[in-house]
Protein backbone atom coordinates (compact mmCIF):
# COMPACT_ATOMS: atom_id res chain seq x y z
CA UNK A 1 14.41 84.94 -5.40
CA UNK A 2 13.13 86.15 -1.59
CA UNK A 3 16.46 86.24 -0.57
CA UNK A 4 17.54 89.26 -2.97
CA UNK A 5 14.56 90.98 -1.64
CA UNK A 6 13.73 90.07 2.00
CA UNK A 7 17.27 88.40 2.77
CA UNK A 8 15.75 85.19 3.98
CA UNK A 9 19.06 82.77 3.38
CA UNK A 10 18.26 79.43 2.09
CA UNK A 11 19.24 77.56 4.95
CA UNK A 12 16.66 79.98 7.02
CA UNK A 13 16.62 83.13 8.34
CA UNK A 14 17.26 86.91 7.98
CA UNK A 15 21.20 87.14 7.45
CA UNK A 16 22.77 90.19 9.47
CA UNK A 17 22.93 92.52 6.36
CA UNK A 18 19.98 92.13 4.53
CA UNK A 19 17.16 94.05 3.94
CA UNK A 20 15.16 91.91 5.59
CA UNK A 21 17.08 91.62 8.75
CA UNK A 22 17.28 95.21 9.19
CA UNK A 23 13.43 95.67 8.48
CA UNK A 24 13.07 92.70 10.79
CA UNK A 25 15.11 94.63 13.63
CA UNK A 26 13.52 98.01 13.26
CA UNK A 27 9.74 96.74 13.24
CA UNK A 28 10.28 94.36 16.63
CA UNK A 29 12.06 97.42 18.02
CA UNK A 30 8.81 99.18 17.26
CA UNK A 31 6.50 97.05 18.59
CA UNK A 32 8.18 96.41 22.06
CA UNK A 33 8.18 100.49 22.31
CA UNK A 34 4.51 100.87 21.88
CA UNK A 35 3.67 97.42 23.81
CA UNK A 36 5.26 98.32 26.59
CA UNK A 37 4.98 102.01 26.31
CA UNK A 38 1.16 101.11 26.49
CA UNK A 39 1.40 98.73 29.24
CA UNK A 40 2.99 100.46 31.76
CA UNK A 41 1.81 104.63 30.72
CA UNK A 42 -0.29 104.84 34.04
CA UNK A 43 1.87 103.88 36.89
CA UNK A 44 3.46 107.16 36.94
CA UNK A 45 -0.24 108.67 36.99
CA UNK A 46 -1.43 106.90 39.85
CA UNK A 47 -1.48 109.91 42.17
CA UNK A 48 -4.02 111.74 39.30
CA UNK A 49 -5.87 109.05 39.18
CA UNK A 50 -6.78 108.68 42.65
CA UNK A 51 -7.57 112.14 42.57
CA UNK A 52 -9.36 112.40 39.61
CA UNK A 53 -11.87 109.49 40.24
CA UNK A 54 -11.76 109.26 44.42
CA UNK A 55 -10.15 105.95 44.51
CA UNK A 56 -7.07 104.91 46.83
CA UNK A 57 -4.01 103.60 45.70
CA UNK A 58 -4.59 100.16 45.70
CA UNK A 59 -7.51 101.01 43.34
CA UNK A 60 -5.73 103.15 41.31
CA UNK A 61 -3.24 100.46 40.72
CA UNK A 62 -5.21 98.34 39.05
CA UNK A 63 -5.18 100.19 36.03
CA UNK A 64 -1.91 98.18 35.71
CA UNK A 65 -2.71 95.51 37.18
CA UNK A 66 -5.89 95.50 34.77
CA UNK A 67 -3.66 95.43 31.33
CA UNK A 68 -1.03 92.98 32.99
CA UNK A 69 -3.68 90.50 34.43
CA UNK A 70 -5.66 90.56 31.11
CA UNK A 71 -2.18 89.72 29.18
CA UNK A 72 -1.32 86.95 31.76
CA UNK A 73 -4.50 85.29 31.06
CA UNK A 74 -4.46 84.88 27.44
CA UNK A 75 -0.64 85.05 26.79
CA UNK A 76 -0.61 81.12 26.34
CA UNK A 77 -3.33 81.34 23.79
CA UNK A 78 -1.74 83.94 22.10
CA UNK A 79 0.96 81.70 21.49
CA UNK A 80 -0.90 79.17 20.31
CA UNK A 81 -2.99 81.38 17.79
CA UNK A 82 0.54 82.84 16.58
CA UNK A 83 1.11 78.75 15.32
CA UNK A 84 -2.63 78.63 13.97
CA UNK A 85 -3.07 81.42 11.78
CA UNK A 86 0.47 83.33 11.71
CA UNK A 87 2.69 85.27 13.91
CA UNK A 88 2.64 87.98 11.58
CA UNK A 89 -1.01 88.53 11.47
CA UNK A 90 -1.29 88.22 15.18
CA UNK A 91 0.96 90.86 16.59
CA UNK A 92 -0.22 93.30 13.97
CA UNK A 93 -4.14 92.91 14.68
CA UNK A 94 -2.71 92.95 18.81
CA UNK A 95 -0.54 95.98 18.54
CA UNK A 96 -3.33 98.32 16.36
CA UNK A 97 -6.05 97.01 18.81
CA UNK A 98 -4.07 97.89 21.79
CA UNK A 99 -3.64 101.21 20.61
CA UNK A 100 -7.24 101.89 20.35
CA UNK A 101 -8.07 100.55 23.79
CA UNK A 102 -5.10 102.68 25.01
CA UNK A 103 -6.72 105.79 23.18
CA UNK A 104 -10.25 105.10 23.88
CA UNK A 105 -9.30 104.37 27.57
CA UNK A 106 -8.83 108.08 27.73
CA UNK A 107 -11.88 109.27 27.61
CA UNK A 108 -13.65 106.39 29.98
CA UNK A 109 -15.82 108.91 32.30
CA UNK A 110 -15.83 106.23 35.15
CA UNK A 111 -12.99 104.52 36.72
CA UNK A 112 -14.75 100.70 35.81
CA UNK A 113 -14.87 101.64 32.26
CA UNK A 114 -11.21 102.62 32.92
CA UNK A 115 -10.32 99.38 34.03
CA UNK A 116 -12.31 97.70 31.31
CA UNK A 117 -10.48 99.39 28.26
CA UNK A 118 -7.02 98.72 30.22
CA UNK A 119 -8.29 95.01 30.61
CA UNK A 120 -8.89 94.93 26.63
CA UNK A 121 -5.50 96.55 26.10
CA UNK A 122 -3.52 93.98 27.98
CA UNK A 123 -5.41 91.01 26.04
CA UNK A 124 -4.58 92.25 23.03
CA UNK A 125 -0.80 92.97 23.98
CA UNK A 126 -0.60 89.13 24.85
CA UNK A 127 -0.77 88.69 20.99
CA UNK A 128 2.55 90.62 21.08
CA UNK A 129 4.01 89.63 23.88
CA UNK A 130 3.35 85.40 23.68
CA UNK A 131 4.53 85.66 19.40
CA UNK A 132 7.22 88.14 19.21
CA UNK A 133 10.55 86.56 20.62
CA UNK A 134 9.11 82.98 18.96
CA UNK A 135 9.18 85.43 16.06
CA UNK A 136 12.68 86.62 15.86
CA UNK A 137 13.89 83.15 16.60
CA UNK A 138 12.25 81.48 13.81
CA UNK A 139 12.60 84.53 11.11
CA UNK A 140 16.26 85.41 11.67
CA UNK A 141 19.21 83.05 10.66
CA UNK A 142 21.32 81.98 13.51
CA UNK A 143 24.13 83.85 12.70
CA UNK A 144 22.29 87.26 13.43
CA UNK A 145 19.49 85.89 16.37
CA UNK A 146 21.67 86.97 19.20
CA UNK A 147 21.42 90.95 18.13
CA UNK A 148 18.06 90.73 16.93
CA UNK A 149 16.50 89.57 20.30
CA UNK A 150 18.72 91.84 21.64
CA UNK A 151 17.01 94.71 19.90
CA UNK A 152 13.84 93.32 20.62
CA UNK A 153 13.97 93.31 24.86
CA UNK A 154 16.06 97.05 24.31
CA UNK A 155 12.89 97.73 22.72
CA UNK A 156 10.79 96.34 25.84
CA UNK A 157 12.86 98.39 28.06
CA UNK A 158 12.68 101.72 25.93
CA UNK A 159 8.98 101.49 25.91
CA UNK A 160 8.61 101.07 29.39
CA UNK A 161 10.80 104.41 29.63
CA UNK A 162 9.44 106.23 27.42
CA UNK A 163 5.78 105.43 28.22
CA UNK A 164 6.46 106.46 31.91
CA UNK A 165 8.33 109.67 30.68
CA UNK A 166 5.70 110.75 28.49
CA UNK A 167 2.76 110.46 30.83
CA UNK A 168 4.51 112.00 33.59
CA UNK A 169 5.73 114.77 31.94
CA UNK A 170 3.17 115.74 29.92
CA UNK A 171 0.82 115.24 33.23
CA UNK A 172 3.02 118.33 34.56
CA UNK A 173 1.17 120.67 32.18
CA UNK A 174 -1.79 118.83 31.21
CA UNK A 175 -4.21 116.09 32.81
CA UNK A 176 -3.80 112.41 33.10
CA UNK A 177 -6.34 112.03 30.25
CA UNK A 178 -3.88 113.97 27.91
CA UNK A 179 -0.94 112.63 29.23
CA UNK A 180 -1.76 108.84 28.22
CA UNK A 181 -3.56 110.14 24.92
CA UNK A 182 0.06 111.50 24.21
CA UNK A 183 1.54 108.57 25.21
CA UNK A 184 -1.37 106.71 22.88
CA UNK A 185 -0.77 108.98 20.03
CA UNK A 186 3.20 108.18 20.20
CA UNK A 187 2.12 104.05 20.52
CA UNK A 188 -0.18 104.70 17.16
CA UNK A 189 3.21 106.26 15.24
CA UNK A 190 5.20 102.94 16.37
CA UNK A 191 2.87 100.55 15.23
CA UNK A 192 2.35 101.93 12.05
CA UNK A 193 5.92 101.62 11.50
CA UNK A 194 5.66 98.02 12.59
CA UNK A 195 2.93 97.10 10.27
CA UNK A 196 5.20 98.67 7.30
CA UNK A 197 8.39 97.34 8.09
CA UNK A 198 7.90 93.98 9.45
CA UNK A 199 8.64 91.27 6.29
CA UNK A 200 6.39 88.83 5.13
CA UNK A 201 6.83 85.24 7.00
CA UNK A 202 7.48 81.73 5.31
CA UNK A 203 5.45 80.67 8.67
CA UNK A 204 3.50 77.57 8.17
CA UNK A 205 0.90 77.84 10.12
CA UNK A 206 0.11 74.74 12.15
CA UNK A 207 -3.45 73.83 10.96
CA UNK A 208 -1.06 73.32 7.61
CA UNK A 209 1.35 70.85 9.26
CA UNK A 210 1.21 67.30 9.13
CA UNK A 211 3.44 67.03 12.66
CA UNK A 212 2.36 68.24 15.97
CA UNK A 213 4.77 67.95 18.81
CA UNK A 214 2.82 67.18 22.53
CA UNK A 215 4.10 67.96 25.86
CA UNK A 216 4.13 65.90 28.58
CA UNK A 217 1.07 66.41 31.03
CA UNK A 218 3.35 64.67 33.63
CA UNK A 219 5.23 67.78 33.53
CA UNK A 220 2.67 69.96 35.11
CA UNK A 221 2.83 67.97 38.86
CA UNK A 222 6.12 68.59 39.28
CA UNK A 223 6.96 70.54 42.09
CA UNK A 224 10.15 72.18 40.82
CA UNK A 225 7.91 73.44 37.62
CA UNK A 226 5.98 75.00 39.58
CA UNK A 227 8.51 76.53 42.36
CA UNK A 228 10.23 77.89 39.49
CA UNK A 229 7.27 79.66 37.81
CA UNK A 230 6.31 81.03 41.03
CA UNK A 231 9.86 83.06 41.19
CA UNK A 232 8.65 85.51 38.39
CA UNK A 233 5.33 85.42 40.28
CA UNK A 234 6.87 87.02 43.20
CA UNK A 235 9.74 88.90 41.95
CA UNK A 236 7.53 91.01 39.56
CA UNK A 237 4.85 91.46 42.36
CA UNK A 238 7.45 93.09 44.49
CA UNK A 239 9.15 94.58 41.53
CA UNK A 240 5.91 96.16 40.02
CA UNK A 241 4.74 97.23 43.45
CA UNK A 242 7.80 99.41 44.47
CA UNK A 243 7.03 101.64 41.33
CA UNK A 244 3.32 101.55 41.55
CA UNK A 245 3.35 102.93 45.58
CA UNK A 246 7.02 104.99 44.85
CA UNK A 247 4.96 107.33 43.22
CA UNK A 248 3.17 108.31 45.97
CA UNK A 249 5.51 108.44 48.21
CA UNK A 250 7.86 110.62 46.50
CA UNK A 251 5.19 113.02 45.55
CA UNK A 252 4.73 113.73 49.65
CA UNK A 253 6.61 115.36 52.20
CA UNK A 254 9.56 114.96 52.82
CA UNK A 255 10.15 115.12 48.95
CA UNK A 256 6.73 116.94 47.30
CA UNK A 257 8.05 116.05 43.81
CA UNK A 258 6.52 117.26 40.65
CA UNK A 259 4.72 114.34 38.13
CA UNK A 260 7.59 115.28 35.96
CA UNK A 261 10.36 115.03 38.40
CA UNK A 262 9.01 111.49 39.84
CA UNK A 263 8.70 110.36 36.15
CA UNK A 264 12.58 110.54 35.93
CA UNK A 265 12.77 108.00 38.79
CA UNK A 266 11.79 105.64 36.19
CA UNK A 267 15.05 105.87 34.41
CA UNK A 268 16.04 103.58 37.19
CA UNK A 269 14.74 100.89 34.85
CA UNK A 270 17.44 101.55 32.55
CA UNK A 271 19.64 99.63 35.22
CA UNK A 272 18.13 96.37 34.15
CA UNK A 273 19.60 96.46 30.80
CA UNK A 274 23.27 96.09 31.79
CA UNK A 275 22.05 93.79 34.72
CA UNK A 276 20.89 91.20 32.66
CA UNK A 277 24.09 90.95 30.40
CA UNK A 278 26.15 90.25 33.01
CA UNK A 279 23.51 88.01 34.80
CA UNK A 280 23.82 85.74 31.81
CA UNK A 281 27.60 85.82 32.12
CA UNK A 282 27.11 85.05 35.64
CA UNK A 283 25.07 81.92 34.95
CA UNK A 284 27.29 81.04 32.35
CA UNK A 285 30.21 80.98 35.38
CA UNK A 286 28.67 80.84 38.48
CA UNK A 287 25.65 78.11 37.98
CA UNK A 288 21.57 79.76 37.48
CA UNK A 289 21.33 78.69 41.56
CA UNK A 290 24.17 81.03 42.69
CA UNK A 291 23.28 83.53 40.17
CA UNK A 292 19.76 84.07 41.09
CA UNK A 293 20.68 83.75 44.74
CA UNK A 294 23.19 86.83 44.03
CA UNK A 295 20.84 88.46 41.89
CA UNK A 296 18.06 88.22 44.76
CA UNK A 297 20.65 89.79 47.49
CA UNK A 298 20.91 92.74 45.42
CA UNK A 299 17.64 93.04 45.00
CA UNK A 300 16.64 93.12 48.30
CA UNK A 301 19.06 95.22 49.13
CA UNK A 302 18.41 97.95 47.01
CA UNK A 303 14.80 97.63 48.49
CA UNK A 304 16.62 98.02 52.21
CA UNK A 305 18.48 101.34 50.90
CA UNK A 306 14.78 103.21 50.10
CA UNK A 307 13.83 103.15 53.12
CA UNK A 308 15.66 106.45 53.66
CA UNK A 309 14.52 109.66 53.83
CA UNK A 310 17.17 111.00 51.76
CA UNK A 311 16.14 111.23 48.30
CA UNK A 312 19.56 110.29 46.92
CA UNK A 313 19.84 107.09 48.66
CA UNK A 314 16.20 106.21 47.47
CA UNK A 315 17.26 106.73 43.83
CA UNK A 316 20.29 104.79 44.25
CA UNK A 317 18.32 101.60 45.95
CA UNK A 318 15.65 101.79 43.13
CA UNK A 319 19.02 101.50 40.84
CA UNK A 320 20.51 98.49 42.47
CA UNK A 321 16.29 96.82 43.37
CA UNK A 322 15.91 97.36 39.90
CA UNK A 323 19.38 95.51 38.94
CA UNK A 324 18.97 92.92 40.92
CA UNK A 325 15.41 92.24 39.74
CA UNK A 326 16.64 92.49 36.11
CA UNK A 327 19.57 90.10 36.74
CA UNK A 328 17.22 87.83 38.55
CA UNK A 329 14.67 87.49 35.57
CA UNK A 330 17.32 86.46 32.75
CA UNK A 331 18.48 84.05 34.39
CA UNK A 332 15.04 82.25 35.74
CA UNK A 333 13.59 83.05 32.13
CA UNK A 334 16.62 81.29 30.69
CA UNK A 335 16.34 78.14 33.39
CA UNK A 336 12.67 77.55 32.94
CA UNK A 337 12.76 75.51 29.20
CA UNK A 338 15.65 73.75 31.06
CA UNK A 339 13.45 72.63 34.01
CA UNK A 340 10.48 72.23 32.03
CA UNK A 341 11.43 71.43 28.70
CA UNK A 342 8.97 68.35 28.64
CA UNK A 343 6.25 71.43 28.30
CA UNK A 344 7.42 72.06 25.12
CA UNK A 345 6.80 75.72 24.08
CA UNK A 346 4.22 75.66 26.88
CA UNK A 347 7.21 76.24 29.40
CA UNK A 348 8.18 79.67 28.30
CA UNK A 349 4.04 80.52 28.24
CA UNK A 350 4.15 79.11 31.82
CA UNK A 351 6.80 81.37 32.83
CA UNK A 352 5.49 84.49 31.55
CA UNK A 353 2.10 83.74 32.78
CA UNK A 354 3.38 83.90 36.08
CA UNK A 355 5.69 87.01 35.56
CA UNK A 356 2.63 89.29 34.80
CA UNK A 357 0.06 87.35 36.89
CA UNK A 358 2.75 88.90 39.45
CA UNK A 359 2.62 92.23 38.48
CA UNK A 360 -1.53 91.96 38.42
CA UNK A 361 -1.90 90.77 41.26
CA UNK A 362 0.68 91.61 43.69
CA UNK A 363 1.56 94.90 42.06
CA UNK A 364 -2.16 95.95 43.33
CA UNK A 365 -2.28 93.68 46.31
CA UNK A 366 0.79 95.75 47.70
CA UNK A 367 -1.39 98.96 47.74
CA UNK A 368 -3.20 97.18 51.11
CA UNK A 369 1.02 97.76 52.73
CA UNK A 370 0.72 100.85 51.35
CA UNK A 371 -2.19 102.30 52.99
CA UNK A 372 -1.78 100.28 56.48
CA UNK A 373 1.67 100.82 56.94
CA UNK A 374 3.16 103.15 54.44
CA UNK A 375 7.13 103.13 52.94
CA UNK A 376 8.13 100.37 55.66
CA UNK A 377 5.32 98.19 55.34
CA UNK A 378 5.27 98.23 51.57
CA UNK A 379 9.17 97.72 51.47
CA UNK A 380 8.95 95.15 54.39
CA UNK A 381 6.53 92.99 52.28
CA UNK A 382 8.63 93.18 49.02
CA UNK A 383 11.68 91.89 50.92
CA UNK A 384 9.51 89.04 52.47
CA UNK A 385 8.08 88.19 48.89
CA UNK A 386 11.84 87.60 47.35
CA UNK A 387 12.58 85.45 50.23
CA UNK A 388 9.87 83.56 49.21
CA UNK A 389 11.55 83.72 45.79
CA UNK A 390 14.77 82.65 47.39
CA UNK A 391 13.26 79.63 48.50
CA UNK A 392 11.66 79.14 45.45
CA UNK A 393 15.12 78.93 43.90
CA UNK A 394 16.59 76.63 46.84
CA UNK A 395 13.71 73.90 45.98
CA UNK A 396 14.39 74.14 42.23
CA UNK A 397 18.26 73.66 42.66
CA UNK A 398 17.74 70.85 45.60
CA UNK A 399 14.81 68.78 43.41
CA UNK A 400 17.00 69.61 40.12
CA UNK A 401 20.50 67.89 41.63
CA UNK A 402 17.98 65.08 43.30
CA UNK A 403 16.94 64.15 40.02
């Protein structure tokens, strides 16, 4: 009966075909274009926001650190409200909230009413972020999982590109305020077409269930557990940080970009895409030790190649930083259930937690390069954080072939 309609197959799951599936794909594509779109529309705005409020760029920052932080915090909990009262019902109450604290955080007359809305809209995105993938891998059948996540994180991506597009080039023409109202107004079209298209779940929610599967507290005092969550800690500080403080730079001498100019940097990001596919191959071939490693070379040498004062060879280390970052992630993302599967689904919170506690707290922290030191300092520091990631990796491999 469903299955004509919805194409859930009786063994479980959208089949690649069905209505369902494609309404499936299209409404997760949706939502990680206006999450993302949402969470990342003021980096490229950092410049206008220190102007328009008097704050320096470590300030300014944290209106992404502010939306990140708030989405690290609660992402666990998200999860575990998703298995309460229904993934469905969670990401759409997330997504239409975050789009009125994006909206609303538009019109904030002072910066720490600014920060507050973008602290609200990263909470809510948590109910996005900690249900969706969970989502896709319990809706769709396994026949058609690998394309549908697939569409999901292009999703993630495009947001983030689009978001930073929109912002910076409407910003050309018009103020901040109306740039991220633009971006806002594009986030509100998206998640209306979420709310429509997404299908109905056959989710029980847990408070229904008679079984309830524990982790293992002994889990959380391992060491490796936590080197490993630590690696998306770091990585995504540096990582966030490099776009956050790029912004600046490229906007003075000897550049003087335009907002709309610097907001094509961003397409650097695209890089990632690509990187991760063949960081998974990599793995596949190579081990998750050596591929990380690799994946961490690259990275910091893209960061060694902006250091120039030729704007060509900046783009083209943001391409391969950006790569290498990418590549990096998959495969740590990929080895944390591995590590810590006695965590349960409390592994994969633990990992993400750590990914944008990174870009909270780091991603702002680096502002304090920025101003003392400038281009060097900032890149100097990012380099020293993924060697800290590097040895990160070296612990996890050593204490994972001790075991």
């Amino acid at each position: 009966m469903g299955g004509s309609v919805t194409g859930v197959s009786a063994q479980g799951g959208h089949r690649p075909g069905t209505a369902g599936y494609r309404r499936l794909n299209w409404a997760m594509l949706m939502a990680g274009i206006a999450a993302f779109g949402m969470l990342y529309s003021t980096q490229p705005l950092l410049p206008q926001i220190s102007s328009a409020f008097g704050v320096s760029a470590t300030a300014a920052a944290l209106t992404v650190s502010a939306g990140t932080g708030g989405l690290a915090v609660t992402v666990v909990a998200a999860t575990w409200l998703g298995q309460r009262v229904g993934r469905v019902a969670v990401m759409r109450v997330g997504l239409v909230v975050a789009v009125l604290a994006q909206l609303t955080s538009t019109a904030m007359p002072t910066f720490e009413l600014l920060l507050a809305a973008r602290v609200v809209l990263g909470l809510a995105l948590a109910g996005v972020v900690g249900v969706a993938m969970g989502h896709v891998g319990a809706e769709v059948h396994a026949v058609g999982i690998g394309r549908a996540m697939g569409l999901y994180v292009a999703g993630n991506s495009l947001g983030g590109v689009i978001g930073r597009l929109v912002t910076s080039g409407v910003s050309e023409f018009a103020s901040w305020r109306v740039a991220d109202a633009a971006l806002g107004a594009i986030a509100a079209a998206a998640t209306a077409a979420f709310v429509i298209l997404l299908p109905a779940s056959e989710q029980v929610p847990r408070r229904d269930q008679t079984e309830r599967v524990r982790p293992d507290p002994r889990a959380w005092l391992r060491v490796d557990v936590w080197a490993l969550a630590a690696i998306p800690f770091l990585l995504m500080g540096g990582f966030v940080g490099v776009y956050n403080f790029l912004t600046y730079r490229l906007m003075e001498p000897p550049f003087s970009l335009t907002p709309g100019l610097v907001g094509l940097v961003f397409l650097a990001y695209l890089a990632g895409t690509a990187a991760s596919v063949l960081a998974g191959r990599s793995a596949d071939r190579f081990g998750r030790p050596v591929s990380v490693l690799a994946a961490l070379v690259l990275m910091g040498t893209g960061v060694l190649v902006t250091l120039s004062d030729r704007l060509s060879l900046v783009v083209t280390g943001l391409v391969i930083m950006t790569a290498g970052f990418f590549a990096a992630h998959a495969v740590a993302s990929g080895w944390m259930p591995v590590v810590a599967g006695d965590l349960g689904p409390a592994a994969s919170g633990l990992y993400v937690s750590g990914y944008y506690g990174g870009s909270s707290v780091l991603g702002a922290a680096l502002g304090l390069a920025w101003s003392g030191g400038g281009w060097p300092a900032t890149a100097w520091t990012v380099l020293a954080l993924t060697g800290l990631a590097a040895g990160c990796v070296a612990l996890v491999a050593r204490r994972r072939l001790g075991a």
